[in-house]
Protein backbone atom coordinates (compact mmCIF):
# COMPACT_ATOMS: atom_id res chain seq x y z
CA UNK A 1 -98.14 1.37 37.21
CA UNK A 2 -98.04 4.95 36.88
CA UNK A 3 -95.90 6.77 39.02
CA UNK A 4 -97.71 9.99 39.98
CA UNK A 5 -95.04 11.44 42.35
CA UNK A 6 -92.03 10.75 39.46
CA UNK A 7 -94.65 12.66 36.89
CA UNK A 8 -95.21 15.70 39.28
CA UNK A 9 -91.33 15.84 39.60
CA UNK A 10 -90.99 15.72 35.95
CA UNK A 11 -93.95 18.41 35.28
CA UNK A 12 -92.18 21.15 37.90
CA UNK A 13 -88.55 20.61 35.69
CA UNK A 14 -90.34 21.56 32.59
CA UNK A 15 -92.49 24.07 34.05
CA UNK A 16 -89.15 25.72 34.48
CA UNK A 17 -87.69 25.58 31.14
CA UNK A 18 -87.31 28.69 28.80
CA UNK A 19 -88.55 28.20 25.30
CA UNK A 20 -85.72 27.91 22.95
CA UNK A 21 -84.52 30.64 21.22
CA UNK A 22 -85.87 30.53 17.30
CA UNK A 23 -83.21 32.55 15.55
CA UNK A 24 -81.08 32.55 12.56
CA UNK A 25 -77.51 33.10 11.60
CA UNK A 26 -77.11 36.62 9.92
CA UNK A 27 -74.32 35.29 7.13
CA UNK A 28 -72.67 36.77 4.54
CA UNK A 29 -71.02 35.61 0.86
CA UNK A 30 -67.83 33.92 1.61
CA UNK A 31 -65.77 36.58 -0.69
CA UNK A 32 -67.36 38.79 1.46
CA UNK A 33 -65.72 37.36 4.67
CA UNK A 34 -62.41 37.02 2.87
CA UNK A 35 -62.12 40.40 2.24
CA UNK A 36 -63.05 41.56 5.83
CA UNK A 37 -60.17 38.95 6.93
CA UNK A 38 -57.52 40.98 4.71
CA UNK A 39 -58.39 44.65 5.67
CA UNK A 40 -57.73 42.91 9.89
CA UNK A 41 -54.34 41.66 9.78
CA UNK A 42 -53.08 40.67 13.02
CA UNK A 43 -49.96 42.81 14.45
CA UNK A 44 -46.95 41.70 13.52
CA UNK A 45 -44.08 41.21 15.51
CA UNK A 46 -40.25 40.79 14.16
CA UNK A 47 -37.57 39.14 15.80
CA UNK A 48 -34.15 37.95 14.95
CA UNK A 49 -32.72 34.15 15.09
CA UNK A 50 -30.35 31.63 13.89
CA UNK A 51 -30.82 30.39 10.16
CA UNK A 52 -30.80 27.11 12.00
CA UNK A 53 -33.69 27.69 14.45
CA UNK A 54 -35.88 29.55 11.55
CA UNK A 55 -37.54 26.42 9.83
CA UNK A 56 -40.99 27.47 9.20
CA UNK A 57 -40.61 31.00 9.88
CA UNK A 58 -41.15 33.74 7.30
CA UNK A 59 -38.75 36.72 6.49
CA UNK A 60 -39.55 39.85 7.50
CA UNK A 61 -36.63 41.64 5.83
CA UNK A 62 -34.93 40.72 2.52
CA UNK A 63 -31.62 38.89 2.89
CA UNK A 64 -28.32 40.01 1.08
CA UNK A 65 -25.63 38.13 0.42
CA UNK A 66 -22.57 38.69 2.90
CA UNK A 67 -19.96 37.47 0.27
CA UNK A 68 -19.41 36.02 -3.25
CA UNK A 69 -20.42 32.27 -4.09
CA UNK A 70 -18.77 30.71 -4.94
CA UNK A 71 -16.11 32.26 -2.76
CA UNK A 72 -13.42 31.21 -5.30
CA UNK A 73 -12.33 29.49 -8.54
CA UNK A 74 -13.10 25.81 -7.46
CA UNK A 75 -13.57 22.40 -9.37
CA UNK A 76 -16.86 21.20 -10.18
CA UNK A 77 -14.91 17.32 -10.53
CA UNK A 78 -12.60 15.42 -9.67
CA UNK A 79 -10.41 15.34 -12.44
CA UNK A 80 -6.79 17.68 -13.73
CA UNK A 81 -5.99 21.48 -14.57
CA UNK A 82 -5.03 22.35 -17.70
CA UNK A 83 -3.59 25.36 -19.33
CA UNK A 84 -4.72 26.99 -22.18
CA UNK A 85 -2.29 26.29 -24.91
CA UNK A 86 -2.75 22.52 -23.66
CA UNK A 87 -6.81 23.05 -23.96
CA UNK A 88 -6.26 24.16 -27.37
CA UNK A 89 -3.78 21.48 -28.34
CA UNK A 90 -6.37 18.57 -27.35
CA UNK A 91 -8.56 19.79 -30.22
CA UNK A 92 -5.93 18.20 -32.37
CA UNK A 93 -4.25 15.43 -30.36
CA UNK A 94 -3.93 13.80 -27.23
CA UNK A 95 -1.07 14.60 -25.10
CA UNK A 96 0.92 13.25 -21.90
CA UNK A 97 1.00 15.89 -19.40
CA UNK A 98 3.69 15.85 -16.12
CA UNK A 99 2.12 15.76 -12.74
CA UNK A 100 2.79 18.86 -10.39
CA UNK A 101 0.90 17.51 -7.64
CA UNK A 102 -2.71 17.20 -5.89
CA UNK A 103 -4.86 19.96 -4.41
CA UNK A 104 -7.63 18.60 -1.73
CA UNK A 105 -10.65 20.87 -0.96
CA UNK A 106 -9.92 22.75 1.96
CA UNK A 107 -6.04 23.61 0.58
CA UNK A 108 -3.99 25.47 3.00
CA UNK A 109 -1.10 27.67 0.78
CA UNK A 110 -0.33 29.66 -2.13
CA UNK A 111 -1.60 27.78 -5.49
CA UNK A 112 0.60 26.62 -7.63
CA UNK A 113 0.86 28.18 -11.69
CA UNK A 114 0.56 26.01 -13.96
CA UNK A 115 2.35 25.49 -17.14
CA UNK A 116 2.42 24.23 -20.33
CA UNK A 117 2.67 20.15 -20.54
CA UNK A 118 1.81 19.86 -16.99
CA UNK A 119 -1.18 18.72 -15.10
CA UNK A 120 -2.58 18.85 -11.42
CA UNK A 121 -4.92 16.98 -10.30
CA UNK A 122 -8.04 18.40 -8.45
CA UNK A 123 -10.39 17.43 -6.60
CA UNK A 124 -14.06 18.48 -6.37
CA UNK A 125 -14.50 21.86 -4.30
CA UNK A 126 -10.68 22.23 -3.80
CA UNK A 127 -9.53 25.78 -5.35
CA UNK A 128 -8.08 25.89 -8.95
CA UNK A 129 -4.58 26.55 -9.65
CA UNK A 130 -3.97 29.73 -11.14
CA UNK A 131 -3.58 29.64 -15.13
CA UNK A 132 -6.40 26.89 -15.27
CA UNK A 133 -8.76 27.12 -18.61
CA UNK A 134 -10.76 23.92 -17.93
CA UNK A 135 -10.52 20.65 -16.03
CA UNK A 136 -10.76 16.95 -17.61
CA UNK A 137 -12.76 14.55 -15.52
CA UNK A 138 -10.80 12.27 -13.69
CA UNK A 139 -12.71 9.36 -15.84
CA UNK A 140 -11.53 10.43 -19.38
CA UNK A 141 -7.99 10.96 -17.94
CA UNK A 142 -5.09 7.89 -17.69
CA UNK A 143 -1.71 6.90 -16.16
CA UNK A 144 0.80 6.61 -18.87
CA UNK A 145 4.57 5.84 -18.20
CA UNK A 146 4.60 8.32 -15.18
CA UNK A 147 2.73 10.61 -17.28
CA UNK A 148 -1.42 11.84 -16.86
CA UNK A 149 -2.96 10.88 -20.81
CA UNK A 150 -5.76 13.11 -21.81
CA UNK A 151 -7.54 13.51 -24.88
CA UNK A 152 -10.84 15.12 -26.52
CA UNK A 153 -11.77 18.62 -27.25
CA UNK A 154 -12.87 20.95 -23.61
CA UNK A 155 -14.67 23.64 -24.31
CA UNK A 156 -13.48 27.20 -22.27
CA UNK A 157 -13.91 27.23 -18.69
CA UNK A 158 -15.04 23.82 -18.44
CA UNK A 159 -15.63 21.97 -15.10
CA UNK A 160 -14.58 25.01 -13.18
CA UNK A 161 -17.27 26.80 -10.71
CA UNK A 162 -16.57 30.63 -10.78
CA UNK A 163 -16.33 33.05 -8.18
CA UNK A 164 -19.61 34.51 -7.52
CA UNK A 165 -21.36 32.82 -10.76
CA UNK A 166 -24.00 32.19 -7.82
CA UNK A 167 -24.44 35.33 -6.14
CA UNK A 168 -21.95 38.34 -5.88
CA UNK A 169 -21.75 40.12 -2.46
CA UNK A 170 -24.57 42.39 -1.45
CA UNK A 171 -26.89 40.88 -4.00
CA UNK A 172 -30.66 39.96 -2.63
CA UNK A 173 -30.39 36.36 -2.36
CA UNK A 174 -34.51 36.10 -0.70
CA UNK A 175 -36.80 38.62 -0.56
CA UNK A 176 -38.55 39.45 2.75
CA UNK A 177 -42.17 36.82 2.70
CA UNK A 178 -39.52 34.00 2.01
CA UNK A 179 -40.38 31.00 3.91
CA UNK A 180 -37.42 29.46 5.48
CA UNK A 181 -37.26 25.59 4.23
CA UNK A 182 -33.89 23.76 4.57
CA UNK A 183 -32.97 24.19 1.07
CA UNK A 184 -33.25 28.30 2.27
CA UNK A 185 -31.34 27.34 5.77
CA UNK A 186 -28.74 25.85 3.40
CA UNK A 187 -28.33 29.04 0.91
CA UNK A 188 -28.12 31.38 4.27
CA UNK A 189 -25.43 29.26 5.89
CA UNK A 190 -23.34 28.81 2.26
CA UNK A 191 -22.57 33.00 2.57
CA UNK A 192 -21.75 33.21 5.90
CA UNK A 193 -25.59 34.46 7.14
CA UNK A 194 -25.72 33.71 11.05
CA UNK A 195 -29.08 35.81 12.01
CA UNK A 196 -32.21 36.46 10.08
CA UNK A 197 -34.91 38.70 10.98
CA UNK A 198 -38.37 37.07 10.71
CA UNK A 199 -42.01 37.61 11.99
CA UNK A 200 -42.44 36.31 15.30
CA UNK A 201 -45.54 33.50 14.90
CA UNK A 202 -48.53 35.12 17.20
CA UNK A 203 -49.11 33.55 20.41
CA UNK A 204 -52.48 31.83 20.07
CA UNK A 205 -54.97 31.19 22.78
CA UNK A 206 -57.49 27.83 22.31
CA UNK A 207 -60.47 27.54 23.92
CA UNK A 208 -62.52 24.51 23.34
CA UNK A 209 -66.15 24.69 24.86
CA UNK A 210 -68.91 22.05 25.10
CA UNK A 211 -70.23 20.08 29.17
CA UNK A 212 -70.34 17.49 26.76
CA UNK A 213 -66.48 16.87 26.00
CA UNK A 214 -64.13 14.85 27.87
CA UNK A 215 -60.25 14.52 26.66
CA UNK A 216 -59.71 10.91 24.90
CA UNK A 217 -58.47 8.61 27.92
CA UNK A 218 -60.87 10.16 30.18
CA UNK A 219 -63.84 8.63 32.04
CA UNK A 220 -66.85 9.11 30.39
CA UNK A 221 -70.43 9.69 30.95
CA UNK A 222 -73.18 8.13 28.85
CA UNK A 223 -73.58 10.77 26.84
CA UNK A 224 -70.63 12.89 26.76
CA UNK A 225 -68.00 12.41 23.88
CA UNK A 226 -64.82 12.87 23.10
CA UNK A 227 -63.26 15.88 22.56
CA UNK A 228 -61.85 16.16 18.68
CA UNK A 229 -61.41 19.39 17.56
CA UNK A 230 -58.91 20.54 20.71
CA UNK A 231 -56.17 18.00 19.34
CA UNK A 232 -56.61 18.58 16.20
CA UNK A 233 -56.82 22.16 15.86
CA UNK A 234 -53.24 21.61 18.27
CA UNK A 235 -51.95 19.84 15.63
CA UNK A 236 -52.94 22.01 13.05
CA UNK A 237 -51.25 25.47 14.76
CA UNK A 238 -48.10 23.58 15.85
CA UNK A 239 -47.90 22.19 11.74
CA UNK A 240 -48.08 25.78 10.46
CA UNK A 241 -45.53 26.88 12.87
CA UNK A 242 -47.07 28.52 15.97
CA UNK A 243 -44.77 27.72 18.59
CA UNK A 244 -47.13 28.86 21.38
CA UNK A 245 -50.26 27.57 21.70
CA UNK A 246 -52.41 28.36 25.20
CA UNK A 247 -55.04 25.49 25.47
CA UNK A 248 -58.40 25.83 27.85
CA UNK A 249 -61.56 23.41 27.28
CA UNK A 250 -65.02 24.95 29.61
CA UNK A 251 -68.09 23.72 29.78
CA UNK A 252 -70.63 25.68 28.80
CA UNK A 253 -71.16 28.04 31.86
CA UNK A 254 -71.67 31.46 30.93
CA UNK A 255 -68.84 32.94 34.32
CA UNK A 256 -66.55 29.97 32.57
CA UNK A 257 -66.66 31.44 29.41
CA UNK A 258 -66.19 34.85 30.48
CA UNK A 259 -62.62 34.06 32.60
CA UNK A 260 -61.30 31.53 29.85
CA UNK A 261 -61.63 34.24 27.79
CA UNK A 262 -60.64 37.26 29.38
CA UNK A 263 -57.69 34.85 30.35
CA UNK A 264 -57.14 34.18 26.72
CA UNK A 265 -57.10 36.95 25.38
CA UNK A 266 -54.89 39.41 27.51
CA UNK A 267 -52.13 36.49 26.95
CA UNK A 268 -52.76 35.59 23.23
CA UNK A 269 -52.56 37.77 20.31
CA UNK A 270 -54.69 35.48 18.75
CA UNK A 271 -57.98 33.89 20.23
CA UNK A 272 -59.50 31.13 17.98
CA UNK A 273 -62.77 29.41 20.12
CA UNK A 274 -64.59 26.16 19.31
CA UNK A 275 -68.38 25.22 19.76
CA UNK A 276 -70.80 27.98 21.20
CA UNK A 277 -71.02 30.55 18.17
CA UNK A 278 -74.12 29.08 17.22
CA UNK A 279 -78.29 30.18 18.18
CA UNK A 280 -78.62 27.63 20.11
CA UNK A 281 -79.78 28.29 24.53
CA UNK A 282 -76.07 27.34 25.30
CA UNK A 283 -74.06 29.29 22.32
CA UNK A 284 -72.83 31.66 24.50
CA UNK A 285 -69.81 32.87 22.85
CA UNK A 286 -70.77 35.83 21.31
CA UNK A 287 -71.87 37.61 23.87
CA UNK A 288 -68.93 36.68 26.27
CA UNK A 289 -67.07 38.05 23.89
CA UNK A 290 -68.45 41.16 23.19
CA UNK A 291 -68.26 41.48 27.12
CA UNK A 292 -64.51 41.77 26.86
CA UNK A 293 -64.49 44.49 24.22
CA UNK A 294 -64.72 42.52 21.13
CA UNK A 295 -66.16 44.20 18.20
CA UNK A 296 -68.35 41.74 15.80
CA UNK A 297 -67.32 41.79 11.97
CA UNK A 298 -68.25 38.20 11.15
CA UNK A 299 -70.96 36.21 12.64
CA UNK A 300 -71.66 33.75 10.18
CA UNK A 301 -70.53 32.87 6.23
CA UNK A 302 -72.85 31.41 3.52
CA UNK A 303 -70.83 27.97 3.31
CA UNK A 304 -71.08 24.19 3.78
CA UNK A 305 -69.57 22.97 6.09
CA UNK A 306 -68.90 25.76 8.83
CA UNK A 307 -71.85 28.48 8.27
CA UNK A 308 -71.62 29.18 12.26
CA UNK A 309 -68.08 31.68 11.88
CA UNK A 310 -66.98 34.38 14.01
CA UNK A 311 -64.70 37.13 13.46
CA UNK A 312 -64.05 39.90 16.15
CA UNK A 313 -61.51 42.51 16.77
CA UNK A 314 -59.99 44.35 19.50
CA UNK A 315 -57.82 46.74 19.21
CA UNK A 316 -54.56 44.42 17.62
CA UNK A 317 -56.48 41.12 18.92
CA UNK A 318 -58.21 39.35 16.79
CA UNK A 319 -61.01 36.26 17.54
CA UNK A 320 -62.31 33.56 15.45
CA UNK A 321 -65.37 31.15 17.06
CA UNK A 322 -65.36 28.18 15.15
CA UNK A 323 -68.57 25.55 15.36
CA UNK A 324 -68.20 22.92 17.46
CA UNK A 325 -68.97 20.46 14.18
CA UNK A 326 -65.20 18.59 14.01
CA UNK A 327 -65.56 18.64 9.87
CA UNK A 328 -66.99 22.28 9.85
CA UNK A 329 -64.03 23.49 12.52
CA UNK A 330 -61.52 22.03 10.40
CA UNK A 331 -62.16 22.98 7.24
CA UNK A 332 -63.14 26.68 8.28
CA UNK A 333 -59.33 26.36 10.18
CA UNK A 334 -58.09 25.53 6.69
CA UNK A 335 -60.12 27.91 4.53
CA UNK A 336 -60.62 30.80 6.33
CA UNK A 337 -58.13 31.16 9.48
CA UNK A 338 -55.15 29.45 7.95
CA UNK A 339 -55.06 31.69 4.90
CA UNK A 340 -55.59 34.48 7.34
CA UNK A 341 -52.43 33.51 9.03
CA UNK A 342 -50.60 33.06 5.46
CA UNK A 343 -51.78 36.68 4.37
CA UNK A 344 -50.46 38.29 7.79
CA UNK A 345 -47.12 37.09 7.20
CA UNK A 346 -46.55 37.55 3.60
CA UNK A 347 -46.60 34.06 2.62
CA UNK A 348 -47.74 33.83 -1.00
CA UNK A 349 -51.16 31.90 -1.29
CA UNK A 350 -51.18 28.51 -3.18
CA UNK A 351 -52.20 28.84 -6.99
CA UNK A 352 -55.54 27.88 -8.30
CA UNK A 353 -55.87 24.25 -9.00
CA UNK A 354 -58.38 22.43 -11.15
CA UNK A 355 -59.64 19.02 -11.38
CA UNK A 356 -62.42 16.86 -13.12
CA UNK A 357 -65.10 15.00 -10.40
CA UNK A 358 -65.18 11.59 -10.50
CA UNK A 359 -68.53 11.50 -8.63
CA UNK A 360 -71.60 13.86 -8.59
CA UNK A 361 -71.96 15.95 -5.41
CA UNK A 362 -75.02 18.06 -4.56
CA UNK A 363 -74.83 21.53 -3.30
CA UNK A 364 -76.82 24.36 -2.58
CA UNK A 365 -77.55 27.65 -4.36
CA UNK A 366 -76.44 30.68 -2.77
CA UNK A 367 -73.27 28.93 -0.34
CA UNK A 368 -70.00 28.30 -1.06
CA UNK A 369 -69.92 24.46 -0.39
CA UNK A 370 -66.24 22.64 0.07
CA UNK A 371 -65.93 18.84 -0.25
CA UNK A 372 -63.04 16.34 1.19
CA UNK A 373 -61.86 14.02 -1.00
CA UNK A 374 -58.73 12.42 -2.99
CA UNK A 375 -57.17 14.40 -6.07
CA UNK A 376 -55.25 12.19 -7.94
CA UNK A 377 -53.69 13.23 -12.06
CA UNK A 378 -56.55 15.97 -12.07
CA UNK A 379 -59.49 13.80 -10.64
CA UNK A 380 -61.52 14.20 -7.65
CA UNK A 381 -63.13 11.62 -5.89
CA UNK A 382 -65.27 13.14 -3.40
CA UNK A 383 -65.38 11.27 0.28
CA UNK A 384 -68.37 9.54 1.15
CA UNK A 385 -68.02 10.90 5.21
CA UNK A 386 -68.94 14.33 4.58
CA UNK A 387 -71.55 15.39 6.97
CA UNK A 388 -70.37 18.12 9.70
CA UNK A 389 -69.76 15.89 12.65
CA UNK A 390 -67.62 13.28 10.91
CA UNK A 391 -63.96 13.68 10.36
CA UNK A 392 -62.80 10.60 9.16
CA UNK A 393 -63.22 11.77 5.78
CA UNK A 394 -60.97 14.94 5.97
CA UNK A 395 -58.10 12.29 7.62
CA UNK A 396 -58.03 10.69 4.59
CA UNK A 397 -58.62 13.35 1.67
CA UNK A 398 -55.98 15.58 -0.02
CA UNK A 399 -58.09 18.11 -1.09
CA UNK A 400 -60.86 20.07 -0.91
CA UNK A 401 -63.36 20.80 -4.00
CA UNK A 402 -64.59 24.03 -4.18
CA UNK A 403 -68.57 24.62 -5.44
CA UNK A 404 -69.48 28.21 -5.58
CA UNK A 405 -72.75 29.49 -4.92
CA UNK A 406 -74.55 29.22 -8.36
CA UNK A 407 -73.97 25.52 -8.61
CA UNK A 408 -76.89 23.17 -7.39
CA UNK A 409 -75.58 19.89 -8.40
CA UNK A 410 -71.99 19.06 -9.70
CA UNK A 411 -71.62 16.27 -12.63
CA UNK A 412 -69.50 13.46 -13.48
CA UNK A 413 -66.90 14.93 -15.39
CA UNK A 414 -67.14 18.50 -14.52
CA UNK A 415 -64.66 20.70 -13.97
CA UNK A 416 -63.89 22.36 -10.56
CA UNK A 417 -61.94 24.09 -8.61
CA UNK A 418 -59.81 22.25 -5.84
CA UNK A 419 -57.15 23.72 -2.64
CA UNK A 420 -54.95 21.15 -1.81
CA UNK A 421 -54.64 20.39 1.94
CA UNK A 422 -51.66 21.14 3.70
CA UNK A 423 -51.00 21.79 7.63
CA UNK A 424 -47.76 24.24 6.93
CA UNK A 425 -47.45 27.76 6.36
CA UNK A 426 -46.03 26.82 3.17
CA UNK A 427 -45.33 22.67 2.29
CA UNK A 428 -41.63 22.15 2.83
């Protein structure tokens, strides 16, 4: 039976509802975008640490050399000294050398001189002996009657690592934009380098907005979800080396918005937002930010997935919005913010890459579309879970395939352009 009271209730709640607002996205071509990116770096900020405590981090001023490297004549083997006149001798014959003794790596004294018909034996990274043209390896060498045997032709200098053959002192040994990897930690440490100066990561402010996210291992209503992209995005800061990271999630009240992000952004140098950049009644983002003195440059970029972007500036702070879509935050994070962050701190972009689709993909004329999948020996094989709201496909793919604007449907076999997918600043 018809409830008349319950339909009189219902009648009065949508007697009071606003008509949504019908309005479009003013976007513009993604090279457009790009280029606004570049002429807004963020400020930088240099500080000095440890080669140790530097993985990650980027050089802000080149890095000379603080002594020769080698720092002395040392053996490349394990093996014995010989003189001159005895190197040129063992082009003709083999001879029996004397023993003078055994020289360890780390060698505490004056070196002995060696003469001819005698031998000392080295080991790898011990210092030379003075008078030494090459060393025989310890394997083409044999006791004899008291006596070291050697034989076979040694060509000048052989076995023996060089004083500064690596790098003299005062030479640039990595130019300021070098990311610091171990291999670099390594190099710093080998000539005596205890501080570097590099830039300081930004501190970056997160704030995640939606009524209808809940953090996973909360309770949950009916229809609320979980919340994906504040993890993730986590995840994805702390990978590319952002020590910092100041995380808020709001709902979507419009005096919420406003504190988070006056909060944000007097803390952060750098305010990245998820969800609310949108058209929608409750995309309320823009104009809380403009509120706080941020001036739009980017409200929206002709691409698939993540058409809903925001770029704002103010003064040396810098805002991105990005939708609330997991798959369109994401891969606007890796296409468009995380290059940003590459470019402000002189880390050289990735070359371009090129592979042939194993699968046709439709697109759309006039946006830049990017597709998750699997590159494998220059094949693509796009990922089936492609559509804005799913992630599952970006956990799994490797890459992302690039179709510009004037393609409507890519072919079996074509070729395109791919950016493989890496959280760092730079892989390690």
């Amino acid at each position: 039976m018809l409830n008349l009271n319950r339909l009189k209730k219902g009648m009065d709640i949508l007697k009071e509802c606003s008509l949504p607002r019908f309005e479009s996205i003013d976007t513009i071509p993604f090279d457009q975008a790009i280029r606004i990116l570049r002429e807004h770096p963020p400020h930088r900020q240099v500080e000095g640490c440890s080669p140790a405590s530097a993985l990650g981090k980027v050089l802000a001023i080149a890095v000379e050399s603080e002594c020769d490297l080698p720092l002395f004549n040392n053996s490349a083997v394990d093996g014995f000294a010989i003189c001159e006149e005895d190197r040129l001798a063992l082009a003709k014959r083999s001879l029996d050398l004397a023993l003078g003794g055994t020289i360890y790596a780390g060698f505490r004294g004056e070196l002995p001189m060696l003469r001819p018909g005698m031998t000392i034996h080295v080991l790898t990274g011990a210092p030379v002996p003075h008078g030494t043209a090459a060393i025989v390896m310890q394997e083409d060498a044999k006791a004899k009657d008291g006596l070291i045997e050697v034989s076979g032709a040694l060509s000048p200098r052989r076995n023996i690592r060089f004083r500064g053959e690596e790098c003299l002192a005062g030479a640039w040994l990595f130019d300021a934009g070098t990311c610091i990897t171990p291999a670099v930690i390594g190099a710093l440490s080998a000539v005596g380098c205890s501080e570097v100066q590099v830039y300081k990561m930004p501190k970056i402010g997160l704030l995640i907005t939606g009524s209808e996210l809940v953090a996973p291992g909360e309770d949950r209503e009916p229809f609320q979800i979980f919340d994906a992209n504040g993890p993730g995005l986590i995840a994805a800061l702390h990978g590319f080396g952002v020590e910092e990271v100041r995380h808020v999630q709001v709902s979507d009240e419009q005096g919420r918005l406003a504190d988070a992000i006056s909060n944000l952004s007097a803390e952060c140098d750098v305010l990245i937002t998820v969800g609310g950049i949108s058209v929608g009644d409750r995309d309320l983002l823009r104009p809380a930010l403009a509120d706080e003195g941020f001036e739009t440059l980017i409200q929206g970029v002709a691409m698939r997935p993540g058409k809903p972007f925001y770029f704002g500036c103010r003064g040396q702070k810098v805002a991105f919005g990005l939708p609330g879509n997991p798959l369109s935050a994401m891969v606007a994070f890796l296409v468009l913010v995380q290059p940003y962050l590459r470019r402000a701190f002189g880390i050289k972009t990735e070359c371009q890459n090129w592979a042939t689709l194993r699968m046709p993909v439709a697109s759309k004329l006039g946006i830049r579309h990017f597709v998750p999948g699997f590159l494998d020996d220059g094949r693509f094989d796009p990922s089936n879970r492609r559509s804005s709201s799913m992630l599952s496909g970006l956990g799994q793919a490797n890459a992302l395939a690039v179709l510009p604007e004037e393609t409507e449907e890519a072919t079996i076999g074509e070729e395109v352009e791919v950016i493989p997918i890496t959280w760092q600043a730079r892989p390690l």
